[in-house]
Protein backbone atom coordinates (compact mmCIF):
# COMPACT_ATOMS: atom_id res chain seq x y z
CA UNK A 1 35.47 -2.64 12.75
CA UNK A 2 38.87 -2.14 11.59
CA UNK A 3 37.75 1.53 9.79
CA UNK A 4 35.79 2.74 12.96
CA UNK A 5 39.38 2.36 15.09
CA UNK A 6 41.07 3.79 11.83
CA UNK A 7 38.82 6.72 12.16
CA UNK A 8 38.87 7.11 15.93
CA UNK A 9 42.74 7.03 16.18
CA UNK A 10 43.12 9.23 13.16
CA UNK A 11 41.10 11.96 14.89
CA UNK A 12 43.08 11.65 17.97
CA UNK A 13 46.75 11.65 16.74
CA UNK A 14 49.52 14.83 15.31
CA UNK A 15 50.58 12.06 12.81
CA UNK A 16 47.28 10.26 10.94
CA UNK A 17 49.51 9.16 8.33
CA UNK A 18 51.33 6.89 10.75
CA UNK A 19 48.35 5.36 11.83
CA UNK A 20 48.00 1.45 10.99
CA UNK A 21 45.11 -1.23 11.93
CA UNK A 22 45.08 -4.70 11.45
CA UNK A 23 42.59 -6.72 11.84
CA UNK A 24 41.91 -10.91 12.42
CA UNK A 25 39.29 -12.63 12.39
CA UNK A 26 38.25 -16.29 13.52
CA UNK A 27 34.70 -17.70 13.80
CA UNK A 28 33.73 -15.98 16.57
CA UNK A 29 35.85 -13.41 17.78
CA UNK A 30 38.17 -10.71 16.11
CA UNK A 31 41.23 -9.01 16.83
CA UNK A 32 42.00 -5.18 16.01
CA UNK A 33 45.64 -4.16 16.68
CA UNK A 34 45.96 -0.44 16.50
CA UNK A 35 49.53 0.87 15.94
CA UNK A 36 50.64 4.71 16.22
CA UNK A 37 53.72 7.02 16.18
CA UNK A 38 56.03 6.75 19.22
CA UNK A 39 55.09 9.93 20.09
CA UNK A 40 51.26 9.34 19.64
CA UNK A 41 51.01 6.36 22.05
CA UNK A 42 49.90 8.88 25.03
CA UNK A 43 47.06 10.46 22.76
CA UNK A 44 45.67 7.07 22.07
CA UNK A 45 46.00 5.15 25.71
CA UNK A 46 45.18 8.47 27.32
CA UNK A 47 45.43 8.98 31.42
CA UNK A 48 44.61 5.90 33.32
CA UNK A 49 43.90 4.10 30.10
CA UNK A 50 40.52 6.18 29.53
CA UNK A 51 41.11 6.97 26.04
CA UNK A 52 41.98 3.23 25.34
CA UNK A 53 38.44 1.88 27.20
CA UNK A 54 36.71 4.28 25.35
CA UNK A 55 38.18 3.29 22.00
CA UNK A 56 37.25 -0.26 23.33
CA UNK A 57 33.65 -0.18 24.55
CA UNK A 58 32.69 1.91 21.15
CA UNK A 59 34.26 -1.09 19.11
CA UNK A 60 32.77 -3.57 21.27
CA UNK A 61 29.04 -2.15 21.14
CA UNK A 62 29.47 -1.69 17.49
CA UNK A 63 31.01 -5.57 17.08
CA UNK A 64 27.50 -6.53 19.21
CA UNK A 65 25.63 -6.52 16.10
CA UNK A 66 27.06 -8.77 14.83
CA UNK A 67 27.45 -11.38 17.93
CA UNK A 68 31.22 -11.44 17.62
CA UNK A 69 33.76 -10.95 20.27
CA UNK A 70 36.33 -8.18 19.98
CA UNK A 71 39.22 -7.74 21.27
CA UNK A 72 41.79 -4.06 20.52
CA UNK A 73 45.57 -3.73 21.38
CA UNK A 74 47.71 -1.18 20.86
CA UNK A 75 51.14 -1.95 20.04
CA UNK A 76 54.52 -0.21 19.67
């Protein structure tokens, strides 16, 4: 999961270099925290958050294989 944001967000952004994803994982569920350039945030998140659902239902289909619960934030 954590290479198919990693991918995603690298396509999107000016600066893929700046581009970090970290990733936890429990039992059940797993958290992806995307983080960009200051400048890159809008890119990502998109208007009205569309970008940012998209990112998140893509993830979330992909994490249904494997009956685990996802869950993406970007951060600053």
């Amino acid at each position: 999961m954590k290479e198919l944001v990693e991918v995603i967000a690298r396509a999107l952004v000016e600066h893929p270099d700046e581009v970090v994803v970290t990733q936890t994982e429990s039992s059940s569920s797993m958290k992806i925290e995307l983080k960009v350039a200051p400048s890159d945030m809008g890119k990502v998140i998109g208007r009205q958050g569309r970008i940012a659902k998209a990112i998140r239902s893509v993830v979330k289909a992909a994490a249904s294989r494997e009956d685990k619960r996802v869950i993406v934030d970007i951060v600053q």
